[in-house]
PDB file of N, CA and C in Angstrom:
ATOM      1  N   UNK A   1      84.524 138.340 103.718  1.00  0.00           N
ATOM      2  CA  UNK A   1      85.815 137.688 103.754  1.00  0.00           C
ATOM      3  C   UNK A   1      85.617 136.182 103.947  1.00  0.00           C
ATOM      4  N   UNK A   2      85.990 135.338 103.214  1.00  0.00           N
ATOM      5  CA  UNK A   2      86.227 133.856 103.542  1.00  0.00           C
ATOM      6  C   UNK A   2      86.890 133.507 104.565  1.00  0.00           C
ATOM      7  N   UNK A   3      86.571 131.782 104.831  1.00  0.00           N
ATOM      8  CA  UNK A   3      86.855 131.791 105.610  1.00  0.00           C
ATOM      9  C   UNK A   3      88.754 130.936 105.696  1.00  0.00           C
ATOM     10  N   UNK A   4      89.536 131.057 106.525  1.00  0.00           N
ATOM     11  CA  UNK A   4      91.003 130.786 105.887  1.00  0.00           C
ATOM     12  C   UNK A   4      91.169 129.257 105.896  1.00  0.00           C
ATOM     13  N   UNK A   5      90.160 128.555 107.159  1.00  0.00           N
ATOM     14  CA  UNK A   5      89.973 127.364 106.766  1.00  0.00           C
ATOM     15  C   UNK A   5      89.940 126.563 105.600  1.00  0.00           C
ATOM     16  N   UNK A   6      89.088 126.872 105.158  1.00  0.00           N
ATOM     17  CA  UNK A   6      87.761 126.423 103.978  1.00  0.00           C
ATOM     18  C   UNK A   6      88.667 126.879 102.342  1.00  0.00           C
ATOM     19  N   UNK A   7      89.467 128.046 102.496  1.00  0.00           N
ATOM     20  CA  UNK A   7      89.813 128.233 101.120  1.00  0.00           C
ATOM     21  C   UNK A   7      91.866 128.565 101.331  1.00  0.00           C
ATOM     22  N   UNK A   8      92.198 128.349 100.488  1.00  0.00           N
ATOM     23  CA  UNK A   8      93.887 128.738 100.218  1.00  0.00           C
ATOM     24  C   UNK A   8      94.663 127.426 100.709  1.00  0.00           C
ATOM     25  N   UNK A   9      95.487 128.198 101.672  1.00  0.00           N
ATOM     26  CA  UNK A   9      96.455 127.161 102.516  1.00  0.00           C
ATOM     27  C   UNK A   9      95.545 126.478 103.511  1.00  0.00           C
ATOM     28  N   UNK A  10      94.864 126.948 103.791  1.00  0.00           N
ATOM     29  CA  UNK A  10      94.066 126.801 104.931  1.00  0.00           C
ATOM     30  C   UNK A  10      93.413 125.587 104.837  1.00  0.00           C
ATOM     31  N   UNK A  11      92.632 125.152 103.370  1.00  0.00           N
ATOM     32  CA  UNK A  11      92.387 124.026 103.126  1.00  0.00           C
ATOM     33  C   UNK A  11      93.033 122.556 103.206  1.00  0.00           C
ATOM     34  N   UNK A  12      94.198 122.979 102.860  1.00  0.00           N
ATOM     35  CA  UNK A  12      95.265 121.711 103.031  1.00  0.00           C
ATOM     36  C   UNK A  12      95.282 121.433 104.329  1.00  0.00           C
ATOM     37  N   UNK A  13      95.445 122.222 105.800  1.00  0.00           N
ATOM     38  CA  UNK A  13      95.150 121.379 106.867  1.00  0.00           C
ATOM     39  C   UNK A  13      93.756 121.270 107.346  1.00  0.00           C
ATOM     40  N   UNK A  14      94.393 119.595 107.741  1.00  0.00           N
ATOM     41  CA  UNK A  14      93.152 118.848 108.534  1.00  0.00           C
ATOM     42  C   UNK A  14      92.475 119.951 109.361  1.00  0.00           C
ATOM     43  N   UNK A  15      90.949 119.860 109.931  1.00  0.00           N
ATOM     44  CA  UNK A  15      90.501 120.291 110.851  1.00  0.00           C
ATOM     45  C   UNK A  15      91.077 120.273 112.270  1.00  0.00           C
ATOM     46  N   UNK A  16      91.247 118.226 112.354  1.00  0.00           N
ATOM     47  CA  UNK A  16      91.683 118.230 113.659  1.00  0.00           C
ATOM     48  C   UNK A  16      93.073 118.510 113.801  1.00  0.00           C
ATOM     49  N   UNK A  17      93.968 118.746 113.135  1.00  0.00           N
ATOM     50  CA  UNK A  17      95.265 119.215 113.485  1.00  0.00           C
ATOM     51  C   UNK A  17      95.569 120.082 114.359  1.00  0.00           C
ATOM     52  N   UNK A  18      94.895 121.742 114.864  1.00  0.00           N
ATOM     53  CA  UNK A  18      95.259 122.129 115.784  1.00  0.00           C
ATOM     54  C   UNK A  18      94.164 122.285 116.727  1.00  0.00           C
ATOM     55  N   UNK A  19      92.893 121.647 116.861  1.00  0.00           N
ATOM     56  CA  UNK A  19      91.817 121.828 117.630  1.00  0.00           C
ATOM     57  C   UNK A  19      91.737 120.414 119.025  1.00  0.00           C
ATOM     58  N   UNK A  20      90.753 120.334 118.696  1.00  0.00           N
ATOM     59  CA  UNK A  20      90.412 119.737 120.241  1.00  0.00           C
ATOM     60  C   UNK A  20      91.390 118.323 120.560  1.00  0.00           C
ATOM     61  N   UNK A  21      92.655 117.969 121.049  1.00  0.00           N
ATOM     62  CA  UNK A  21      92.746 116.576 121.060  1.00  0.00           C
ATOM     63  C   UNK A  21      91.894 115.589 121.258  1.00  0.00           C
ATOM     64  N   UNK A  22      90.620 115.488 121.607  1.00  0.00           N
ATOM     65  CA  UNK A  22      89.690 114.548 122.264  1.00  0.00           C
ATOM     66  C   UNK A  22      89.425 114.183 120.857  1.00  0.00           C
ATOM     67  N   UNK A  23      88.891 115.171 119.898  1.00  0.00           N
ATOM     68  CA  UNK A  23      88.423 114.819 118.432  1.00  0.00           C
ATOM     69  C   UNK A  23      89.694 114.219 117.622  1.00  0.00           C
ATOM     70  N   UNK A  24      90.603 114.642 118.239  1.00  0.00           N
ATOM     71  CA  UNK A  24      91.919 113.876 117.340  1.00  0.00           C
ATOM     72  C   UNK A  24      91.964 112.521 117.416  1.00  0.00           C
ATOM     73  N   UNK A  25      91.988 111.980 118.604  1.00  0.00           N
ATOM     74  CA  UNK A  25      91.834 110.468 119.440  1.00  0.00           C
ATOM     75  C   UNK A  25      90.770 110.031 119.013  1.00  0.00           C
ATOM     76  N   UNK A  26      89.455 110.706 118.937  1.00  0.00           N
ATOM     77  CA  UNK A  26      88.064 109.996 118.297  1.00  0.00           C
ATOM     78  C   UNK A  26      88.283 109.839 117.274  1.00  0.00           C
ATOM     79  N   UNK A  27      88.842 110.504 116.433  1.00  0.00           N
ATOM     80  CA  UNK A  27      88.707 110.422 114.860  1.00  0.00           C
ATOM     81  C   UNK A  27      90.054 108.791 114.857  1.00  0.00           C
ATOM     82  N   UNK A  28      90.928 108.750 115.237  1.00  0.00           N
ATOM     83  CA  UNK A  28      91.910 107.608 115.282  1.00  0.00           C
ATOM     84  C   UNK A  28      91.205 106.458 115.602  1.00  0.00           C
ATOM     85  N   UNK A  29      90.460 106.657 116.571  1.00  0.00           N
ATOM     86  CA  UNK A  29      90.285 105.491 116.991  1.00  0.00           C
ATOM     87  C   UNK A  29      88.929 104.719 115.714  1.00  0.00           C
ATOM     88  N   UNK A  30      88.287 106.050 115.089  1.00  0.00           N
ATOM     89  CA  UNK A  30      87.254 105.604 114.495  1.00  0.00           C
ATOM     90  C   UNK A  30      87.997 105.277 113.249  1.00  0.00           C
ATOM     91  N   UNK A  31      88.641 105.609 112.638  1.00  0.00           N
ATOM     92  CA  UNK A  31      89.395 104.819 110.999  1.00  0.00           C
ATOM     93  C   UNK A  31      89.974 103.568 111.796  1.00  0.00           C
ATOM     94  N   UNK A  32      90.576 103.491 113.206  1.00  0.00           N
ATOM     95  CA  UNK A  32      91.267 102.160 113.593  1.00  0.00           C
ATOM     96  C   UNK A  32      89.888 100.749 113.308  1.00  0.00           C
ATOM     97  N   UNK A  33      88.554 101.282 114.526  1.00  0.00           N
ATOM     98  CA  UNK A  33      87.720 100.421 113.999  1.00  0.00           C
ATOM     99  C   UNK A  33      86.851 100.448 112.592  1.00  0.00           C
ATOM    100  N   UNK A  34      87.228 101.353 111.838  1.00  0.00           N
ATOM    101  CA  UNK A  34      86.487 100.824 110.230  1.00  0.00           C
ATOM    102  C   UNK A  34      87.696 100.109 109.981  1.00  0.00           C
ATOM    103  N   UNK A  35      88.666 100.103 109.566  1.00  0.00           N
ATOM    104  CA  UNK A  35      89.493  99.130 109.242  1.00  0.00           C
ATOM    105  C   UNK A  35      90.012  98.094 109.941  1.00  0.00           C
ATOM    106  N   UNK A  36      89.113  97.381 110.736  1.00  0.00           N
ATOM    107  CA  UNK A  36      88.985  96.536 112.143  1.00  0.00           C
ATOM    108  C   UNK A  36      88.839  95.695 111.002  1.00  0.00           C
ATOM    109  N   UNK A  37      89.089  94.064 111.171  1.00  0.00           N
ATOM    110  CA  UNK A  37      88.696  93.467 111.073  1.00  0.00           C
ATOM    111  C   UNK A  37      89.086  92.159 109.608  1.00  0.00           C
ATOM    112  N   UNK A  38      88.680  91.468 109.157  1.00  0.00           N
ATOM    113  CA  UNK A  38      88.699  90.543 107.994  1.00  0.00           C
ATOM    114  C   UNK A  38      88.632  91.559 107.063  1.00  0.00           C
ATOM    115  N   UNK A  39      87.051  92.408 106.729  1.00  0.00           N
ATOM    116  CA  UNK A  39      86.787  93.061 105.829  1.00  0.00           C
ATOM    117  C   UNK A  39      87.284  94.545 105.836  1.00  0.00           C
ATOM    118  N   UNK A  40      88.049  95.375 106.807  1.00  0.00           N
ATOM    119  CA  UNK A  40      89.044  96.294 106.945  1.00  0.00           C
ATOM    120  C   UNK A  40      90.300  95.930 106.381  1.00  0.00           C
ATOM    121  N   UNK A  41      90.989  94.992 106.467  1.00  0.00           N
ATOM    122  CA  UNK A  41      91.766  94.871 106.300  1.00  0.00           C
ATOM    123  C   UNK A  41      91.702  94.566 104.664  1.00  0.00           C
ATOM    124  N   UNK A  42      90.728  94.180 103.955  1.00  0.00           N
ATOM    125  CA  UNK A  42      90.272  93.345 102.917  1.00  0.00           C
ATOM    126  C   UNK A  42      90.804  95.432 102.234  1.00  0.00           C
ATOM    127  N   UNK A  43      89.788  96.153 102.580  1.00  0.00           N
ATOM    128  CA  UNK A  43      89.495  97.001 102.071  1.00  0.00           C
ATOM    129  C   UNK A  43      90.890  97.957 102.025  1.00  0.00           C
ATOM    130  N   UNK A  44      91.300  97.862 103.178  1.00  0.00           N
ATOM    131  CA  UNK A  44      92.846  98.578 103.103  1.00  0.00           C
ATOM    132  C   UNK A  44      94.146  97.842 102.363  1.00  0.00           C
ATOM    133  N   UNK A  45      94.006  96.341 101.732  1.00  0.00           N
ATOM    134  CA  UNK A  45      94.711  96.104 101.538  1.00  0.00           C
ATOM    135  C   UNK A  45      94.142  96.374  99.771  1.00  0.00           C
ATOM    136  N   UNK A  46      93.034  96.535  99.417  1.00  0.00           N
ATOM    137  CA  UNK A  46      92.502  97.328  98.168  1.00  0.00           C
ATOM    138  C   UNK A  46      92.994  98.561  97.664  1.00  0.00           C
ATOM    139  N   UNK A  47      93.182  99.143  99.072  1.00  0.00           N
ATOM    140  CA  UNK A  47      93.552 100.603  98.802  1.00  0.00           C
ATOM    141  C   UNK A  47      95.337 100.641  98.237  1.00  0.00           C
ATOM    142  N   UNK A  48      95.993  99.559  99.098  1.00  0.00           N
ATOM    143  CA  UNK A  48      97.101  99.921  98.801  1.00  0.00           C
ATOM    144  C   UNK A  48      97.606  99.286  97.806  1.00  0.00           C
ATOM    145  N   UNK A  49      97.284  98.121  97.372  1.00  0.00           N
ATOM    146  CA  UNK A  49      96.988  97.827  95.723  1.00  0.00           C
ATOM    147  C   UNK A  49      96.880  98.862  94.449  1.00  0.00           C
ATOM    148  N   UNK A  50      96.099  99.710  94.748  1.00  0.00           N
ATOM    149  CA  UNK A  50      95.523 100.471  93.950  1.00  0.00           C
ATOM    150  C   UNK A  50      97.180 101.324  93.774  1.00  0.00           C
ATOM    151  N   UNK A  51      97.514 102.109  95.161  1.00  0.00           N
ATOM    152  CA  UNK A  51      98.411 102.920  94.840  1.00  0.00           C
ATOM    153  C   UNK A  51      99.665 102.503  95.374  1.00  0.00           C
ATOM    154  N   UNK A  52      99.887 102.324  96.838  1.00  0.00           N
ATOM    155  CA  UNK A  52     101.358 101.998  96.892  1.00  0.00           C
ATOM    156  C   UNK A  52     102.565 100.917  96.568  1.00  0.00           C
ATOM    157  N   UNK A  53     101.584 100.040  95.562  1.00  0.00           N
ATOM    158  CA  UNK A  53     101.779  98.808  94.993  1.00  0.00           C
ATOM    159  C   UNK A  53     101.869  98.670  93.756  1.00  0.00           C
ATOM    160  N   UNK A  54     101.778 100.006  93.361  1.00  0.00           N
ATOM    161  CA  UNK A  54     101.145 100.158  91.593  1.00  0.00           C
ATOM    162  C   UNK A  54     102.514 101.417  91.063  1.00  0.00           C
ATOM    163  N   UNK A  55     103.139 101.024  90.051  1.00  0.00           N
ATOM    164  CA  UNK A  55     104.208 101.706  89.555  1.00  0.00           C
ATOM    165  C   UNK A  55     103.329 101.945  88.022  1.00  0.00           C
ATOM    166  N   UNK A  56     103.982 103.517  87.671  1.00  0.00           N
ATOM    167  CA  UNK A  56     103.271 104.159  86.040  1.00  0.00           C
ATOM    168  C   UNK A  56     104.301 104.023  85.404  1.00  0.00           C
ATOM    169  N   UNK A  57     104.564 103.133  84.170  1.00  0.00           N
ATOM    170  CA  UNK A  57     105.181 103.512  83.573  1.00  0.00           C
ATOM    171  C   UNK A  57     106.093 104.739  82.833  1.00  0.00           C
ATOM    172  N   UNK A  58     107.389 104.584  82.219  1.00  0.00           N
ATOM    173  CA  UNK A  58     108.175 105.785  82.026  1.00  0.00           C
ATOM    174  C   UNK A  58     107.221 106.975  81.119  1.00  0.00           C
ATOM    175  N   UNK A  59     106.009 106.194  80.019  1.00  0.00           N
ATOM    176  CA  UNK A  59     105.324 107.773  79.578  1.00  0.00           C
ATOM    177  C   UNK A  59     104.468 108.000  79.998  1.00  0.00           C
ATOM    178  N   UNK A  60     104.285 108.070  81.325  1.00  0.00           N
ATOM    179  CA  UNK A  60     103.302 108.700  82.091  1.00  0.00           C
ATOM    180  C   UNK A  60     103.394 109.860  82.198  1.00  0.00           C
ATOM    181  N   UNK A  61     102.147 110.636  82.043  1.00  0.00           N
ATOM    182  CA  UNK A  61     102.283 111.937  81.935  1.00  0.00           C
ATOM    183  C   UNK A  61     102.511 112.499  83.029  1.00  0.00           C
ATOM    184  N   UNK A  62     103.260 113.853  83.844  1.00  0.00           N
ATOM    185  CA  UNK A  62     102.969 114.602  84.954  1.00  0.00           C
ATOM    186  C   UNK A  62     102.090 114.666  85.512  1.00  0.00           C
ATOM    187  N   UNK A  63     100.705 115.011  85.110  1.00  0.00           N
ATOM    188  CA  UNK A  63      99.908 114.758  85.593  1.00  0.00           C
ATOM    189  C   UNK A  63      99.299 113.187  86.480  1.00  0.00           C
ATOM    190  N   UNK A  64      99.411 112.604  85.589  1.00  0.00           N
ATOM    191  CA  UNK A  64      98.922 111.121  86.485  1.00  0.00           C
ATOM    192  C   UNK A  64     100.372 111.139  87.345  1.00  0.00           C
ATOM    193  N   UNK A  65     101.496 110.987  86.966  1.00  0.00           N
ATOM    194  CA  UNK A  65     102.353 111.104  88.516  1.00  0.00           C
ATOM    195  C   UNK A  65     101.542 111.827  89.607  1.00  0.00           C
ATOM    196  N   UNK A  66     101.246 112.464  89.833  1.00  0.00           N
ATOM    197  CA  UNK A  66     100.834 113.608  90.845  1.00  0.00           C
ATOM    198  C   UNK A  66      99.436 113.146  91.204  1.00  0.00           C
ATOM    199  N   UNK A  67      98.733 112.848  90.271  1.00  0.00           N
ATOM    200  CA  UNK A  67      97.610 112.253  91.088  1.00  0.00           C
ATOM    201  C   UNK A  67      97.676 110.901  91.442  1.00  0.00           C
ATOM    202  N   UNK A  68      98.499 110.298  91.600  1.00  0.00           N
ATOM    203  CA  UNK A  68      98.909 108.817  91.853  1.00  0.00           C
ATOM    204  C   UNK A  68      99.755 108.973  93.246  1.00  0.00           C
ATOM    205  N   UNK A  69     100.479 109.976  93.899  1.00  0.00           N
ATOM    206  CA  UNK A  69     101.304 110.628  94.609  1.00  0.00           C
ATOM    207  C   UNK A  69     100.307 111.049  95.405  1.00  0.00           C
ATOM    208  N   UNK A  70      99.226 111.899  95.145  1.00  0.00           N
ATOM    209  CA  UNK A  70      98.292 112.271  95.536  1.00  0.00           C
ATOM    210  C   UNK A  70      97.811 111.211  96.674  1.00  0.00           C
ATOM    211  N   UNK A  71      97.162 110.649  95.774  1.00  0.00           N
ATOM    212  CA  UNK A  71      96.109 109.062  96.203  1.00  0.00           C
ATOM    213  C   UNK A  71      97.275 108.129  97.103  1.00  0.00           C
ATOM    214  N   UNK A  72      98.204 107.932  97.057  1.00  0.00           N
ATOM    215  CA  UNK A  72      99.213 107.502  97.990  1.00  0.00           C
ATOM    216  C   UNK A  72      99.334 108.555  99.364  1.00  0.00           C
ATOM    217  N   UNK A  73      99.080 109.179  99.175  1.00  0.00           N
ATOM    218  CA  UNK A  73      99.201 110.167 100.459  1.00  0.00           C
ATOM    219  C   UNK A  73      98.411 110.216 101.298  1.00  0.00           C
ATOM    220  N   UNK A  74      97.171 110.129 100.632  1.00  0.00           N
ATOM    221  CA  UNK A  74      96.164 109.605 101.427  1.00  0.00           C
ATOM    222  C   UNK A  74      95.838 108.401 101.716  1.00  0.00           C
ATOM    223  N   UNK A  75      96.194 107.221 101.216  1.00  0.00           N
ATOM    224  CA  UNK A  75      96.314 106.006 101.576  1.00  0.00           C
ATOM    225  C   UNK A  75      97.167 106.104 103.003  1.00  0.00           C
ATOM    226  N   UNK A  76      98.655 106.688 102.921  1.00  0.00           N
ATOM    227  CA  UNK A  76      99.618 106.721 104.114  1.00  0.00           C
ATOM    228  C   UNK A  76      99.023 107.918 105.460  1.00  0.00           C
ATOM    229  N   UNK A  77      98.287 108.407 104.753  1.00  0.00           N
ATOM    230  CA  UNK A  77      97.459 109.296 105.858  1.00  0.00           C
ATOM    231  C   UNK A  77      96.520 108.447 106.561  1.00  0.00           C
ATOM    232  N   UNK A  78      95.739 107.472 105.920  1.00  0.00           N
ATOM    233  CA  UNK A  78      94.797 106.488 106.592  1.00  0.00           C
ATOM    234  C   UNK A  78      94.962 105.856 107.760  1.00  0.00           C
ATOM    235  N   UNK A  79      96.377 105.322 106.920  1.00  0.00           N
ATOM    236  CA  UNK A  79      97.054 103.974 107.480  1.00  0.00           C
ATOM    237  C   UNK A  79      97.739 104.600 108.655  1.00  0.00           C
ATOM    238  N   UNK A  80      98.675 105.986 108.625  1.00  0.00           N
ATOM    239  CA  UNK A  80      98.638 106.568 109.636  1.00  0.00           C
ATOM    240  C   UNK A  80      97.491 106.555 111.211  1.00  0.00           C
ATOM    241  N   UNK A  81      96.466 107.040 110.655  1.00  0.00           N
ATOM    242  CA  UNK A  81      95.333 107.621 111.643  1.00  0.00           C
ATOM    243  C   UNK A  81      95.235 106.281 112.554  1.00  0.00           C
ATOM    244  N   UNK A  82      94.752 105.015 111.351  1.00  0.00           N
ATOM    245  CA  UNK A  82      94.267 103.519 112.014  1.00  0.00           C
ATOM    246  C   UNK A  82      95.874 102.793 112.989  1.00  0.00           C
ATOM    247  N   UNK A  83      97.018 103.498 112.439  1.00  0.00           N
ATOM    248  CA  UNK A  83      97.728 103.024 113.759  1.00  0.00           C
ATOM    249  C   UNK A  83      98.000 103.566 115.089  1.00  0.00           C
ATOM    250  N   UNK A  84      97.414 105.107 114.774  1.00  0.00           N
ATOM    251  CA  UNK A  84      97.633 105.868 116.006  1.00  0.00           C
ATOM    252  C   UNK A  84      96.650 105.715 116.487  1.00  0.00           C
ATOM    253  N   UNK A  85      95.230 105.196 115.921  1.00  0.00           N
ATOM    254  CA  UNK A  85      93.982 104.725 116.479  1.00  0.00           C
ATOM    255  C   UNK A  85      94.358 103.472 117.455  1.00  0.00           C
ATOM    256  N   UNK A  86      95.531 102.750 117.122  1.00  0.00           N
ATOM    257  CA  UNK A  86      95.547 100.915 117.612  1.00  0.00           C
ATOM    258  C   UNK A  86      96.456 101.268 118.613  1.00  0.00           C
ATOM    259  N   UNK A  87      97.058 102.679 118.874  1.00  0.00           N
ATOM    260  CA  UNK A  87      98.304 102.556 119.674  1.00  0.00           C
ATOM    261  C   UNK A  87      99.304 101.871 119.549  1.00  0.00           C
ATOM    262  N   UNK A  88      99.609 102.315 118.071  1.00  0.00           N
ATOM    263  CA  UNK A  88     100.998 101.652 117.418  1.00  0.00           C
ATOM    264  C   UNK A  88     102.147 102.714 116.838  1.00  0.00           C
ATOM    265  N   UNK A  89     101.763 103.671 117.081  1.00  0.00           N
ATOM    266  CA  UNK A  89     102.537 104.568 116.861  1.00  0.00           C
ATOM    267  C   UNK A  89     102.311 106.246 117.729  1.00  0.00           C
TER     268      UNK A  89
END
């Protein structure tokens, strides 16, 4: 039997979502300091260039919607982690 983690629904959540808070706080605080800094900020403001700054034109296929939606989600998931890392949210 697999494991429910690793495959189905199970995949879509994070690890740390219902496990140890200590690893929740470590993991925050560690995207807060990679995106510390001149060149964090350089790099996150790359990221959101890429997607939450970037509109597809009307014949864009379904597909690239969704993976563009995608890649934004995880950008706002980042940006999430590094403010709950800074104690900003």
């Amino acid at each position: 039997m697999s494991d429910p983690i690793q495959t189905g629904w199970g995949a879509l959540t994070p690890v740390i979502a219902g496990g140890d808070p200590d690893l929740k706080a470590k993991t925050e605080r560690a995207f807060a300091r990679c995106f510390a800094g001149v060149e964090g900020e350089l790099a996150l403001s790359h990221l959101r260039g890429l997607t939450l700054d970037r509109a597809l034109g009307p014949n864009s296929t379904d597909a690239a919607l969704r993976h563009l939606d995608g890649q934004r989600c995880l950008v706002l998931h980042i940006q999430s982690l590094i403010d709950r890392g800074r104690g900003l949210s």
